[in-house]
Structure formats: C-alpha cells, structure tokens
Protein backbone atom coordinates (compact mmCIF):
# COMPACT_ATOMS: atom_id res chain seq x y z
CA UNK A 1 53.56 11.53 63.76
CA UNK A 2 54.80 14.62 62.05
CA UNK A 3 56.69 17.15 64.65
CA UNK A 4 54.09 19.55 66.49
CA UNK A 5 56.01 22.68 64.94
CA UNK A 6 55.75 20.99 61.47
CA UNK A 7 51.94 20.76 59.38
CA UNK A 8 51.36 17.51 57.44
CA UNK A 9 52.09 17.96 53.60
CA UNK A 10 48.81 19.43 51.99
CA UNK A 11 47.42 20.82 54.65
CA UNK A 12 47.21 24.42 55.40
CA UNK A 13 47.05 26.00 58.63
CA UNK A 14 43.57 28.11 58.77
CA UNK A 15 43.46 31.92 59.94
CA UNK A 16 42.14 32.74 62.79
CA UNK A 17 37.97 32.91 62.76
CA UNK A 18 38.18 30.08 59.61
CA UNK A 19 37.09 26.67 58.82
CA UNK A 20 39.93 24.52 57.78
CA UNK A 21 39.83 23.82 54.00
CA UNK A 22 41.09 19.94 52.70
CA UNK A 23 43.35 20.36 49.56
CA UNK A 24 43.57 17.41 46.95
CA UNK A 25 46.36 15.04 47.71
CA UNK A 26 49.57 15.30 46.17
CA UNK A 27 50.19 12.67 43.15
CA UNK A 28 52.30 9.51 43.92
CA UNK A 29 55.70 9.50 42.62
CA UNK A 30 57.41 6.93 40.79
CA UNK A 31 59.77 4.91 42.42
CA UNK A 32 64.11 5.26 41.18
CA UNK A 33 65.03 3.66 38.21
CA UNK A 34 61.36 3.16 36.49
CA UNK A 35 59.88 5.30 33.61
CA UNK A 36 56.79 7.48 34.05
CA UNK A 37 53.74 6.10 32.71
CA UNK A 38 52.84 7.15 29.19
CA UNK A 39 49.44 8.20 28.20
CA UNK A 40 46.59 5.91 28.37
CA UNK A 41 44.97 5.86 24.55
CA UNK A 42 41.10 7.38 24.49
CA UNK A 43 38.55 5.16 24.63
CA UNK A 44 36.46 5.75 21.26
CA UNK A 45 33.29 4.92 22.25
CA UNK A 46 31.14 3.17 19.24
CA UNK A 47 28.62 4.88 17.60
CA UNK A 48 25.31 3.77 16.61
CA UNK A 49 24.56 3.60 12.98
CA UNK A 50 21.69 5.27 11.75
CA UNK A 51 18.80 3.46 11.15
CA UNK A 52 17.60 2.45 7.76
CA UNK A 53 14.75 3.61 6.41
CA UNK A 54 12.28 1.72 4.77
CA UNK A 55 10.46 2.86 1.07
CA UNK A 56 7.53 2.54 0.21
CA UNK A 57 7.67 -0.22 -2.09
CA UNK A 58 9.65 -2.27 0.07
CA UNK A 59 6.40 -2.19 2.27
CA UNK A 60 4.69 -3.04 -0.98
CA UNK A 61 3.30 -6.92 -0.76
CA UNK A 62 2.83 -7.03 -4.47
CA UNK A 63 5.59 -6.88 -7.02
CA UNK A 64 3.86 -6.44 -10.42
CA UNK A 65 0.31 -6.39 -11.99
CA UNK A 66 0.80 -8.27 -15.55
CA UNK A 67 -1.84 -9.97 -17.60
CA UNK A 68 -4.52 -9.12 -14.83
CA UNK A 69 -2.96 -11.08 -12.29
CA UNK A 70 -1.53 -9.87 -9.77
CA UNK A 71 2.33 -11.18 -8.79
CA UNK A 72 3.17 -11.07 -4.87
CA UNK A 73 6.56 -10.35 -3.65
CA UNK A 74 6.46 -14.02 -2.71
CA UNK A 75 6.05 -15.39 -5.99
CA UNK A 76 2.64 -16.17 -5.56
CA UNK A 77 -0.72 -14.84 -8.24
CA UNK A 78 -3.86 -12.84 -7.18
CA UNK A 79 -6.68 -12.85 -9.39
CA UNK A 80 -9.58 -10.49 -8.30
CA UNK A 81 -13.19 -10.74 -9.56
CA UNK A 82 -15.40 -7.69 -8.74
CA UNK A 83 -19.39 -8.37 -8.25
CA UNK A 84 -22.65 -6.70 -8.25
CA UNK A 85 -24.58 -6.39 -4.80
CA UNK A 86 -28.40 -7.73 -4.88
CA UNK A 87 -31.01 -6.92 -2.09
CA UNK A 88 -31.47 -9.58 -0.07
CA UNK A 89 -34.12 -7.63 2.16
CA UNK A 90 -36.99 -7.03 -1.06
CA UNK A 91 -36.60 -10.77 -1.75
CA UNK A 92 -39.61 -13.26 -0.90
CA UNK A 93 -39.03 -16.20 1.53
CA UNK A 94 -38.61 -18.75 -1.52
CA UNK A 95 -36.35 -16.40 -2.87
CA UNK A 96 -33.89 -16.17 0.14
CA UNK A 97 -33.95 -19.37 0.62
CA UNK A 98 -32.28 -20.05 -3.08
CA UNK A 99 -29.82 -17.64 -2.56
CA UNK A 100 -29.18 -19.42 0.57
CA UNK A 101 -28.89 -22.76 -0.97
CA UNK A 102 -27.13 -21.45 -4.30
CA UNK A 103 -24.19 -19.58 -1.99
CA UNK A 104 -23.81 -23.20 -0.38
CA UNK A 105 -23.64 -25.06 -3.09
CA UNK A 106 -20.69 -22.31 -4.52
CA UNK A 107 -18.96 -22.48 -1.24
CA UNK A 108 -19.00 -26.21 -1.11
CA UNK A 109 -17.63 -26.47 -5.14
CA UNK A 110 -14.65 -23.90 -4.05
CA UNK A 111 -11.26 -26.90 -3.95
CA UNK A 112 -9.46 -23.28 -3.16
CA UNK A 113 -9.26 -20.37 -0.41
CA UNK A 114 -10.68 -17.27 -1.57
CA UNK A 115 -10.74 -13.89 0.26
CA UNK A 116 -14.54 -11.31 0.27
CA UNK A 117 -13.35 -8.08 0.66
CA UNK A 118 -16.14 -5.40 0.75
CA UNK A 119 -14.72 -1.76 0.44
CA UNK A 120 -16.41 1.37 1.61
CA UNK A 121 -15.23 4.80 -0.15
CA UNK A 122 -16.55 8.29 0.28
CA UNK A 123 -18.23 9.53 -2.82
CA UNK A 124 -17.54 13.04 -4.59
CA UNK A 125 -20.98 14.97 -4.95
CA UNK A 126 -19.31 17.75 -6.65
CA UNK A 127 -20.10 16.41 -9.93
CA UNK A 128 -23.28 15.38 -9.42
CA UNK A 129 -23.96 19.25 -8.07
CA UNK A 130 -22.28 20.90 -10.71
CA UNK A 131 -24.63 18.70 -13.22
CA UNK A 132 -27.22 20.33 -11.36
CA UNK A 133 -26.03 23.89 -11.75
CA UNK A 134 -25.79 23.28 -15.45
CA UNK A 135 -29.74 22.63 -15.31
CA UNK A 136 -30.63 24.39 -13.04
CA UNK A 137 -29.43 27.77 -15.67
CA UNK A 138 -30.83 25.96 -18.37
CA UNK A 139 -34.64 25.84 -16.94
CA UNK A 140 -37.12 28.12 -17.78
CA UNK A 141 -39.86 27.80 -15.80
CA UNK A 142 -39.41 29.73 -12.66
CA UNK A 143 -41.15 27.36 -9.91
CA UNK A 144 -39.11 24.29 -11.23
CA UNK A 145 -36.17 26.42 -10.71
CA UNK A 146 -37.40 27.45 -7.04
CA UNK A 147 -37.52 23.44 -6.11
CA UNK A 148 -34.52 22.40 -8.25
CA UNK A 149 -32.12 25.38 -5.66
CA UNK A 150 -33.65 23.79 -3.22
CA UNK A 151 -32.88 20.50 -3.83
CA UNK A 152 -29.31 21.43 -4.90
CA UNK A 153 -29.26 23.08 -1.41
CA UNK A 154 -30.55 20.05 0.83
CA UNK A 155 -27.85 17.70 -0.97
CA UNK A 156 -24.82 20.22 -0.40
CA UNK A 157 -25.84 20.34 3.07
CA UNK A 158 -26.22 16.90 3.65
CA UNK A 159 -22.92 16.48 1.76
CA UNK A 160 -21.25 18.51 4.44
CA UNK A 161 -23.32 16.75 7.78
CA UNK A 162 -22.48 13.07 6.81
CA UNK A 163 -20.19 10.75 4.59
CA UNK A 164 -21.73 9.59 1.67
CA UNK A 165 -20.45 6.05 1.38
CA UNK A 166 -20.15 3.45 -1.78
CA UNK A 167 -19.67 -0.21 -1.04
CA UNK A 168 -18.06 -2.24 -3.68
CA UNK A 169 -17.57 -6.38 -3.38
CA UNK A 170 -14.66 -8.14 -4.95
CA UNK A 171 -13.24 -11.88 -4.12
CA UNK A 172 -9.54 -12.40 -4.56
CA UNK A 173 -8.80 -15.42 -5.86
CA UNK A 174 -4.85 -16.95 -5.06
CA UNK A 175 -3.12 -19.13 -7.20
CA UNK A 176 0.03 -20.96 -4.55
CA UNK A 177 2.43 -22.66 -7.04
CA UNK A 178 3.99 -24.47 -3.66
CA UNK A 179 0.48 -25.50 -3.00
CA UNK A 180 -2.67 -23.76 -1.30
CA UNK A 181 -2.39 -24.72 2.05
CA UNK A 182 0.55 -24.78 3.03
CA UNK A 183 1.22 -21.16 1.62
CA UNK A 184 -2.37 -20.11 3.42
CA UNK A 185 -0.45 -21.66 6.82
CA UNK A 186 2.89 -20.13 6.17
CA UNK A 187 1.75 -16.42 5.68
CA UNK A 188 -0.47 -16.83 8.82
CA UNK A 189 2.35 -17.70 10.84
CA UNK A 190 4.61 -14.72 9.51
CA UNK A 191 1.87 -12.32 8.88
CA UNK A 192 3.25 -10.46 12.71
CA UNK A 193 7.10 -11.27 11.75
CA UNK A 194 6.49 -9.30 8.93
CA UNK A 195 4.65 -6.29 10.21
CA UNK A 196 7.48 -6.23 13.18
CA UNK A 197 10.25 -6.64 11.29
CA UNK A 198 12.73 -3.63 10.30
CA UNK A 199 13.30 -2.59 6.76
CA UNK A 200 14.45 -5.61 4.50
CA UNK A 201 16.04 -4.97 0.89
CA UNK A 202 14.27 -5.05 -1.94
CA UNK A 203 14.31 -8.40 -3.74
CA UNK A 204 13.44 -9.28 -6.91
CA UNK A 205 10.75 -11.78 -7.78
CA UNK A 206 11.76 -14.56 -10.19
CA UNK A 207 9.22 -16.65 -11.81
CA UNK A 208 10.20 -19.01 -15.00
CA UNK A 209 7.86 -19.34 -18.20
CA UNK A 210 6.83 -22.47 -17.62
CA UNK A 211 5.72 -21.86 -14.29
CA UNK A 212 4.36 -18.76 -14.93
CA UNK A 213 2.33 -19.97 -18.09
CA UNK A 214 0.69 -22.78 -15.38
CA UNK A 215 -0.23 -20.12 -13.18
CA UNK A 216 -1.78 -17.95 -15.64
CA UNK A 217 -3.80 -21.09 -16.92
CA UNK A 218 -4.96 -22.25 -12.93
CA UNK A 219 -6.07 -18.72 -12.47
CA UNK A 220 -8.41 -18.57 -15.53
CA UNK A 221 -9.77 -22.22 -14.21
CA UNK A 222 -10.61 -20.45 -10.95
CA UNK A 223 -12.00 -17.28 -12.01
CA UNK A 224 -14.24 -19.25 -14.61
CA UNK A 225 -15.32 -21.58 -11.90
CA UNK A 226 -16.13 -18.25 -9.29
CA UNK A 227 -18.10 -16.60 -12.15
CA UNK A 228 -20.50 -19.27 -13.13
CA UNK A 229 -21.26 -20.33 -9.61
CA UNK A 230 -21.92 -16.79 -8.02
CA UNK A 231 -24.18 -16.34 -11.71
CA UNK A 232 -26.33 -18.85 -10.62
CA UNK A 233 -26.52 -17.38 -7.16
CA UNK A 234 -27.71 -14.23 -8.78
CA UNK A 235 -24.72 -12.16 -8.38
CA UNK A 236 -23.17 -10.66 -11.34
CA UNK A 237 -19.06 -10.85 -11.73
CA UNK A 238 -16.65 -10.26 -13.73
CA UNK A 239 -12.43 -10.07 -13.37
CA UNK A 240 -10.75 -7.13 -13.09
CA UNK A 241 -8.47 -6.30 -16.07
CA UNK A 242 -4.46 -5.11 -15.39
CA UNK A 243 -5.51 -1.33 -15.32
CA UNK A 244 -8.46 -1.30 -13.21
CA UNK A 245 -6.23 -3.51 -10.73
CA UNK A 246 -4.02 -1.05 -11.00
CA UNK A 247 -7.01 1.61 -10.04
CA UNK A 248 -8.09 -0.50 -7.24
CA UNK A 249 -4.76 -0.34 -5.59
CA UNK A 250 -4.36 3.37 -6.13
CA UNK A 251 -8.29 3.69 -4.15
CA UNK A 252 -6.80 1.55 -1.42
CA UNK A 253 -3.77 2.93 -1.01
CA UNK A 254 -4.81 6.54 -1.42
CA UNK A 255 -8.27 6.93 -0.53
CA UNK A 256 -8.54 10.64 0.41
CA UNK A 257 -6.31 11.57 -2.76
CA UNK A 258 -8.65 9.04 -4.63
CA UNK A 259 -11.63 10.97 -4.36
CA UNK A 260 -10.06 14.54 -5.14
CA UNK A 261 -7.87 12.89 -7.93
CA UNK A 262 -9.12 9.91 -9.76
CA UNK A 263 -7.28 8.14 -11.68
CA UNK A 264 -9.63 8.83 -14.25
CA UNK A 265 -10.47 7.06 -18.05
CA UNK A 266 -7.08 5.25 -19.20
CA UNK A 267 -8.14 5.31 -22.81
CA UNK A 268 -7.94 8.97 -22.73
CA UNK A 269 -4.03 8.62 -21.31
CA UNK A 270 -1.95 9.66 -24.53
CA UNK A 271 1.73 9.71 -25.10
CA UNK A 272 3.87 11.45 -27.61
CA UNK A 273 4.45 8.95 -30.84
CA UNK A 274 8.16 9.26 -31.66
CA UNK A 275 9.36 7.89 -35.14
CA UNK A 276 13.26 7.19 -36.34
CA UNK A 277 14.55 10.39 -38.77
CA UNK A 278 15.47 8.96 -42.23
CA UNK A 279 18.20 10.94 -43.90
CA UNK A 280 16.41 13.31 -46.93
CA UNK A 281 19.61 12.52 -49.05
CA UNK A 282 18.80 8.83 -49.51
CA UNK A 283 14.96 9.38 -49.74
CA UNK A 284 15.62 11.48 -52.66
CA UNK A 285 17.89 9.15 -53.95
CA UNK A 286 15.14 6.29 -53.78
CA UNK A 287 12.77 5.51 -57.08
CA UNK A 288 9.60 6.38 -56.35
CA UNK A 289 6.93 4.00 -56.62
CA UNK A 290 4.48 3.89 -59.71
CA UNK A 291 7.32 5.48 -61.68
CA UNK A 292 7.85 4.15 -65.47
C-alpha cells in the first residue's frame, strides 16, 4: 500500500465538486540488459481478385455453322429441318386418324433422338400497312377508299391492343460421334453444372477430316430419313441451309432487334471486289494478242 500522503502512479487527485477521471496505464518497461522490441511488420491483408467476366460467345453452345450443320462447342453436329404446319382441326375423322398412324409409324422408324421446337415471334405489320397506304393513294373510287382507311385503321389498332404472333416448327436433328446416348445422358447430367458454373475460357473445337466427313454423311442419312417420313405424314420439310441457320440464331438470340432489324435477303449482301495492280510498264511491254 502506497503511503497515505503519496497518490498511486496514474492517478490524479480530483478537485473538489468532481468525479474522479481513470487515466490509461503507464507502458511496461523493459527489464536491464534486454533490447526494446522492434516494430511488428503490417499485416497485408489479401485482396480479392476481381472477378472475370464472361463474353458472350463463351456463353455461346455452338462453335461454327459450316456446310449447314451446325458444330457444338462439344464437338458434336446439329442438323435442323424446318416444316410446314397443317390443320389438324378441318380434317375428317379418317383423316386424323392417318395422321395419327403416319406420325407413329415416323416416330417408331426414328434409331435417333430428335428435338420439336416450335417458335413463336411477334410479326411487323408496318409493312403490310404501308402496302396499304400505297393503295389506298392509288384508288379512285371514293367509297372503296372510305372502307380501305377503315380497314387500315382497325388493323393499326389491333396492332397496338395485342401481339400478333407467327409460329414456325423445326426438328433438330444431332449427329453424337461418341454415340447418341450416351452424349443425350451426359449433357443431361451437366446441363445445371453448366448454367452454374463461372466463366470458363474459350476453347477451341477440333474435329479431324475423317471424322468430320462421317458426320457430314450420318447427318444427310438422318435428314433424308426425317423428310420422307414426315412427307408421308403430310407435313412438308425441308433443311435449313448455313445462312438461314445463321438467321434462325440471330431471331433467337435477338428477338426484339429481329423484328425492327431483319437480317434481311443475303443475296442482296455485296462486298467490294478487290483485284492485284499489274505494273503498266510490263503490260506495255507484253505482245498483244491477234498481232501479226
């Protein structure tokens, strides 16, 4: 116990009328004949790299449309065969029943998987109204032209009040070189890996000629054997070439952009001809044909 005339070290006697305050202890110091402590080093903490992000074509399941085919990132072919819809509703009870029958039969013939995909796309009326316009100028007769603004009316308002849809019917027809069902297995069980997984680097898909000449052969076997069997259900087909595949995927992947900027005709697509320079010094210098 400290004397009662002396305070204890770090304390500090309070004024009359005051609280006493605590003050922070003094530091330890070191005992005779050792060196102070140096410095402890800063602890970097480790910071997170950013995370990568992932393009567009990496996200991309196919890797190139050649000799319409298409080639999956996987190595694996996509044919696609697009068909014409019949009414099945107008038909007679005979009739229905050899669709029925005929759809069986092609279902029971398939020895591969195939995939229906029906696609539903918004159609543009502004054509179709501007058409109208056109005629509409051009007629003469002035009650004709009375029911043709009306008509033109009705459709731009019904234009506005609902979606005017277009269904179109394709089958996609796969071509495994590892083998059908196994492949069909495989991508079922990684279909959620895939969708969960981060951004992987872009890989390039190597096929060899002689596999890829097989493949090319197997898919015209299948397409030939889809066509004639949905012909005698009734349904008209026929396989999409390398540009309209490459349509199709812009529609799918773009399909408000699609209908405000079509891809439109590819045989109107026109690029500048370049042709090699010769040197005028050694055209002069060259006989002329059909000279004596």
């Amino acid at each position: 116990m400290p004397p009662n005339n002396q305070q204890p070290v770090g304390f500090q006697s309070p004024q009359p009328g005051q609280q006493p305050m605590a003050t922070q202890p003094m530091p330890a110091m070191p005992a005779p004949g050792t060196q102070p402590a140096a410095n402890p080093a800063p602890v970097v903490q480790p910071t997170k790299a950013a995370p990568k992000q992932n393009s567009t074509q990496n996200s991309l399941l196919l890797s190139e449309l050649r000799d319409n085919m298409i080639i999956m990132g996987d190595g694996s072919f996509r044919a696609v065969v697009a068909c014409q819809s019949i009414n099945f509703d107008l038909m007679s009870s005979r009739e229905r029943e050899a669709v029925e029958f005929s759809y069986q039969n092609f279902l029971n013939s398939l020895y591969f998987p195939i995939q229906i995909f029906v696609r539903s796309q918004r159609v543009d009326i502004g054509p179709y109204l501007d058409r109208l316009e056109e005629t509409r100028r051009a007629q003469d007769n002035m009650l004709l032209g009375v029911l043709m603004d009306d008509y033109i009316q009705f459709i731009d308002i019904l234009s506005q009040e609902a979606n005017i849809m277009d269904k179109s019917f394709f089958i996609v027809i796969p071509y495994f070189p590892t083998g059908d069902l196994g492949s069909v297995v495989q991508q079922s069980k990684g279909l959620f890996g895939k969708l969960l997984a981060g951004p992987s680097r872009q890989s390039v898909t190597k096929i060899d000629q002689a596999a890829y000449e097989k493949a090319k052969e197997e898919i015209r076997n299948r397409v030939d054997s889809v066509v004639s069997s949905l012909a005698q259900v009734g349904v008209p087909a026929v396989q999409l070439k390398t540009k309209e595949l490459g349509e199709l995927y812009y529609n799918v992947y773009n399909p408000d952009t699609a209908v405000r900027e079509p891809l439109g005709d590819f045989s109107q697509v026109t690029s500048t001809y370049v042709r090699k320079g010769q040197d005028p010094m050694t055209t002069q210098n060259q006989p002329q044909q059909g000279a004596q």
